[in-house]
N, C-alpha and C. Protein backbone atom coordinates (compact mmCIF):
# COMPACT_ATOMS: atom_id res chain seq x y z
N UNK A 1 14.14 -25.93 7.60
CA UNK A 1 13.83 -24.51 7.43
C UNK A 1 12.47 -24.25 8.08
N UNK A 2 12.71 -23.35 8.95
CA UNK A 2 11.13 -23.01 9.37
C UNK A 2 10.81 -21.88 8.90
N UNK A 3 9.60 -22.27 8.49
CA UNK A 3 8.48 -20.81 8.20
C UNK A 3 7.53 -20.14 9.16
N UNK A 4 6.81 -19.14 8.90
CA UNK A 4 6.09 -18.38 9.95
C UNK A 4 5.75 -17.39 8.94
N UNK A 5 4.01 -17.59 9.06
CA UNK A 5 2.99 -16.80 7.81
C UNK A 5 2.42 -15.87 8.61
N UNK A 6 2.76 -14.32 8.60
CA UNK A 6 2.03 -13.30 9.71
C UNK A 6 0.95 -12.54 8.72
N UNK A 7 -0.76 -12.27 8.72
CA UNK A 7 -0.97 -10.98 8.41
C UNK A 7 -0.81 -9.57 8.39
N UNK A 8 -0.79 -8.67 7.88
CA UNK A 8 -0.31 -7.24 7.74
C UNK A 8 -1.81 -6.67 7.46
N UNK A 9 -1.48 -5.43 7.38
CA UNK A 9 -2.85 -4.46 7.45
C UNK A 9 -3.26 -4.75 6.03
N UNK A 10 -2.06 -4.79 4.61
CA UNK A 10 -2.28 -4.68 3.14
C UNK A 10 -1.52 -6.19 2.79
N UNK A 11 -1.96 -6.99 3.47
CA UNK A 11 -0.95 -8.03 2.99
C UNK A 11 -0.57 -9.57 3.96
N UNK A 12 1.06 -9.97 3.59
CA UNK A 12 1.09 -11.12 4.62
C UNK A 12 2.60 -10.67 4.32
N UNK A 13 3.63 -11.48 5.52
CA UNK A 13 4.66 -11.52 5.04
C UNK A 13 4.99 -12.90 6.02
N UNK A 14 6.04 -13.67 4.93
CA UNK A 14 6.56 -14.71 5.09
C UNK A 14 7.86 -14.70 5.75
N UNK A 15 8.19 -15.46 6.84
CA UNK A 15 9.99 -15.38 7.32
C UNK A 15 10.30 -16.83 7.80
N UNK A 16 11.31 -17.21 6.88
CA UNK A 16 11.59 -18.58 6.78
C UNK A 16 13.51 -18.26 7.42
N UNK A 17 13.68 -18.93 8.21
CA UNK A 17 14.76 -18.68 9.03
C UNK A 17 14.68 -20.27 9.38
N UNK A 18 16.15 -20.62 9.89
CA UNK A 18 17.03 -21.78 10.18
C UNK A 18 17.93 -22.12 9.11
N UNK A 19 17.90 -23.23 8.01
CA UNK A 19 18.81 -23.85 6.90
C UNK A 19 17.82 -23.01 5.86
N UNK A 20 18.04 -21.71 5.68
CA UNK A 20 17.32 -20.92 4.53
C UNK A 20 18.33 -21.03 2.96
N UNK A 21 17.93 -21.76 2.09
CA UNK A 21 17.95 -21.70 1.13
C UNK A 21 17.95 -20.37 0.46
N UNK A 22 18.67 -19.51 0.27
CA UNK A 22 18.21 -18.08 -0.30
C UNK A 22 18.04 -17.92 -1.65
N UNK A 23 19.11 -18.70 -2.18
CA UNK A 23 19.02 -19.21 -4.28
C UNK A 23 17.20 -19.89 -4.33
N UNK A 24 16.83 -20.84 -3.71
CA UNK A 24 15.39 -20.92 -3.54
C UNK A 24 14.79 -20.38 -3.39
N UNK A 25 14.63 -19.49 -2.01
CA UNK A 25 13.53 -18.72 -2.35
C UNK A 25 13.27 -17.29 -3.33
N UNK A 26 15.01 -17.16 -4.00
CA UNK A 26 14.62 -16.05 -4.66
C UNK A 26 14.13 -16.65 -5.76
N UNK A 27 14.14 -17.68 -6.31
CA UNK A 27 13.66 -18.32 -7.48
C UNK A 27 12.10 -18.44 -7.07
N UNK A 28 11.37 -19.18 -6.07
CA UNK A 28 10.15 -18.99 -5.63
C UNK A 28 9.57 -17.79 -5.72
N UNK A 29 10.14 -16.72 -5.38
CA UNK A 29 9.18 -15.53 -5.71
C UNK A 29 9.47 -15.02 -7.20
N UNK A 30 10.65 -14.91 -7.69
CA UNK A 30 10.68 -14.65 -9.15
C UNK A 30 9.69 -16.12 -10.19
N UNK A 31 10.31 -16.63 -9.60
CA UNK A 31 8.74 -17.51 -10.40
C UNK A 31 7.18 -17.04 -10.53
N UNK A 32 6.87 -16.82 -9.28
CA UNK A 32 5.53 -16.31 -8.81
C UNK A 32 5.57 -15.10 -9.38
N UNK A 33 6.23 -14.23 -9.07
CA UNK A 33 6.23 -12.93 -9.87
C UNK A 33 5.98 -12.92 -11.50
N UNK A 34 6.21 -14.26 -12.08
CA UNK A 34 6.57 -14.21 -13.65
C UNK A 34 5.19 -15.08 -13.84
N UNK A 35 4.25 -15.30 -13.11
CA UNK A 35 2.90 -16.31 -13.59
C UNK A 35 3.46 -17.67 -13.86
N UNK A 36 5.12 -17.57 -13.73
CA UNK A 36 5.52 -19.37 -13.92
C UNK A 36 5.08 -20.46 -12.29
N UNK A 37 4.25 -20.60 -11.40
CA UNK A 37 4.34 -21.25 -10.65
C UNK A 37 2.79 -21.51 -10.83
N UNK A 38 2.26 -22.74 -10.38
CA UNK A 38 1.28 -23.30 -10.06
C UNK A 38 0.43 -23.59 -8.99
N UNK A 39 1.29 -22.75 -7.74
CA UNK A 39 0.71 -23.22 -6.09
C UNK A 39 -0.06 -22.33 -5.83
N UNK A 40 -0.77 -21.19 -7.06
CA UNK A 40 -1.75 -20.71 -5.94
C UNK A 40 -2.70 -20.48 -7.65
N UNK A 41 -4.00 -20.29 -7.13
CA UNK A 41 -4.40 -20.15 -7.92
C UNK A 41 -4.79 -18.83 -8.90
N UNK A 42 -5.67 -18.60 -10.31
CA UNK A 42 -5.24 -17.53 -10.97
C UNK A 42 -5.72 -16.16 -9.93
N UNK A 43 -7.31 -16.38 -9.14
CA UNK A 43 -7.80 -15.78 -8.49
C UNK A 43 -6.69 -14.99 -7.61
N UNK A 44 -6.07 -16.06 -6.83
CA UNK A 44 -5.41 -15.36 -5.57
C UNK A 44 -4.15 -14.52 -6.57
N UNK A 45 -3.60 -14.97 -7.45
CA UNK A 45 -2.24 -14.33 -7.87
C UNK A 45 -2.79 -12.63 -7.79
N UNK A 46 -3.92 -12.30 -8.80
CA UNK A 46 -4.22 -11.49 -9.27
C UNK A 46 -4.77 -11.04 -7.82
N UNK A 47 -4.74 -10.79 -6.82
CA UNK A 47 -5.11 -10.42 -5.65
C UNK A 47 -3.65 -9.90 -5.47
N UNK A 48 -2.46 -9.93 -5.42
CA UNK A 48 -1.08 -9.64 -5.23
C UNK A 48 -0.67 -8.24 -6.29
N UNK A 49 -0.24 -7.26 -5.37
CA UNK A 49 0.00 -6.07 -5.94
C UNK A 49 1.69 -5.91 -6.44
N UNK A 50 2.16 -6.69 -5.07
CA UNK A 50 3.74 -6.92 -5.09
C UNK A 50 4.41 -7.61 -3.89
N UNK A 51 5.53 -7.98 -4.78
CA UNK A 51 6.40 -8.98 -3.76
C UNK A 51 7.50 -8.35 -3.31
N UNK A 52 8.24 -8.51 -2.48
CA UNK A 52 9.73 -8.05 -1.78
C UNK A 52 10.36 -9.25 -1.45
N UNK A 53 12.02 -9.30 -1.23
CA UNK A 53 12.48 -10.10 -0.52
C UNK A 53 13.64 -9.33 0.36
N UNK A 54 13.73 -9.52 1.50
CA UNK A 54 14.60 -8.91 2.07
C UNK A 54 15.40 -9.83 3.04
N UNK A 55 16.47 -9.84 3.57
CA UNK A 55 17.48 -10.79 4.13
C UNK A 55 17.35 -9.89 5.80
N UNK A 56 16.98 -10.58 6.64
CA UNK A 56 16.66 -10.53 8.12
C UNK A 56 17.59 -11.02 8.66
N UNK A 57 17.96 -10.81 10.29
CA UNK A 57 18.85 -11.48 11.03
C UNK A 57 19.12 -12.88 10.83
N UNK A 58 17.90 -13.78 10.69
CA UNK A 58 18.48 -15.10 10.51
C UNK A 58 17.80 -16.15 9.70
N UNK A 59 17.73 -15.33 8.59
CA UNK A 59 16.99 -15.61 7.31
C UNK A 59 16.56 -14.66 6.26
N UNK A 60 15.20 -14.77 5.64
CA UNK A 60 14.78 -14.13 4.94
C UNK A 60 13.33 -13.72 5.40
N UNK A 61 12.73 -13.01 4.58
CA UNK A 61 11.41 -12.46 4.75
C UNK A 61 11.05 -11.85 3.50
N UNK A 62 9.67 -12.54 2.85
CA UNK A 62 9.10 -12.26 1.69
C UNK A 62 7.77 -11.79 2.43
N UNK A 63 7.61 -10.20 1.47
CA UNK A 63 6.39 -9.08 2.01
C UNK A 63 5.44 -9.09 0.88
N UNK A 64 4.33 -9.33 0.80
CA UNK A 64 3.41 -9.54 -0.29
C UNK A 64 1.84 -8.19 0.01
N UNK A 65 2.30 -7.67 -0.79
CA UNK A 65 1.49 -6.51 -0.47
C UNK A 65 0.04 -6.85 -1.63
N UNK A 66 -1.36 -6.65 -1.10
CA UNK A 66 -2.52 -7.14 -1.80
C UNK A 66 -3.91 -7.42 -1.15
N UNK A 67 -4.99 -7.40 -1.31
CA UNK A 67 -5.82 -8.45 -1.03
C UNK A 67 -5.73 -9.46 -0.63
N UNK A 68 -4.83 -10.11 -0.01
CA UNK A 68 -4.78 -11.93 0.39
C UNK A 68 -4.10 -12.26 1.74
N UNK A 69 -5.07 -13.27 1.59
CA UNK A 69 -5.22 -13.85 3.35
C UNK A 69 -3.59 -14.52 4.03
N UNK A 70 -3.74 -15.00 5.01
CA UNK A 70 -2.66 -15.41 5.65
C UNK A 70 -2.78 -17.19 4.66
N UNK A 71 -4.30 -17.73 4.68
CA UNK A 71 -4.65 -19.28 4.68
C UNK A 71 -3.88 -19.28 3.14
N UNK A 72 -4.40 -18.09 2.34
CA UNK A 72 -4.18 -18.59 1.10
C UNK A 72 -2.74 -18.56 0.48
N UNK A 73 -1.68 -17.82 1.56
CA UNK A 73 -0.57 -18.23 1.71
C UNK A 73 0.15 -19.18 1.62
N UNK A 74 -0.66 -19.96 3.07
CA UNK A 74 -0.12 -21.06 3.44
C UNK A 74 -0.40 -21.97 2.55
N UNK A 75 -1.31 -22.12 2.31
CA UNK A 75 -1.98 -23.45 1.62
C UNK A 75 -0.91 -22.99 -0.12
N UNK A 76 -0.70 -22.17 -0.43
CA UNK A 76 -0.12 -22.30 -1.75
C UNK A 76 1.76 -22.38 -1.16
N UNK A 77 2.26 -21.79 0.27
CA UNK A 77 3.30 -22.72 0.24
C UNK A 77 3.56 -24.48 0.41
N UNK A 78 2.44 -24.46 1.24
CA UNK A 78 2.24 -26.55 0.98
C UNK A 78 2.11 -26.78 0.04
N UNK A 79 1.79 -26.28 -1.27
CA UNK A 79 2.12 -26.69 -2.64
C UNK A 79 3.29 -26.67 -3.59
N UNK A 80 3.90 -25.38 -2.86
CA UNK A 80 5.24 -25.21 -3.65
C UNK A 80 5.84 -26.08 -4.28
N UNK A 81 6.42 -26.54 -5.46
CA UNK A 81 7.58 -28.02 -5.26
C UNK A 81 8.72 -27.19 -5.43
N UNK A 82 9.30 -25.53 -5.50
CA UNK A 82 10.40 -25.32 -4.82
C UNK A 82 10.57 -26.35 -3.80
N UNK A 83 9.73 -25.43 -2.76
CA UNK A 83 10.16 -25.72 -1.31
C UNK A 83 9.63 -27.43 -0.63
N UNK A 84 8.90 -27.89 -1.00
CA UNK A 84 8.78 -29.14 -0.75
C UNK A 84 9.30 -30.21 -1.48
């Protein structure tokens, strides 16, 4: 599955396309959404206004509207243990 972390003017959005898991990642963001996940910390959560998931040509794409960077993205999907 490949990912690709873009900034936005209010935000970041994520698009993970190839062997996309979609039962995963909707569990990854409903997790995150519910304070049940551990990959980012309390600071950055509370920087997050809201999440989306939407189904793209050849995958998905999660839109995170907030205060937060592209890094602090990434670095809390290398933590995921969904996805890793």
């Amino acid at each position: 599955m490949k990912r690709v972390v873009n900034k936005l003017s209010s935000g970041v959005n994520i698009s993970f396309s190839g062997d996309v898991q979609k039962g995963t990642i909707f569990k990854m963001v409903e997790n995150c959404s519910e304070g049940k996940c551990d990959c980012m910390s309390d600071d950055t959560k509370k920087k997050i206004k809201d999440m989306r998931v939407e189904e793209i040509e050849d995958g998905l794409k999660i839109t995170i509207d907030g205060e937060i960077n592209k890094q602090e993205i990434e670095d809390a999907l290398s933590r995921s243990k969904i996805l890793n």
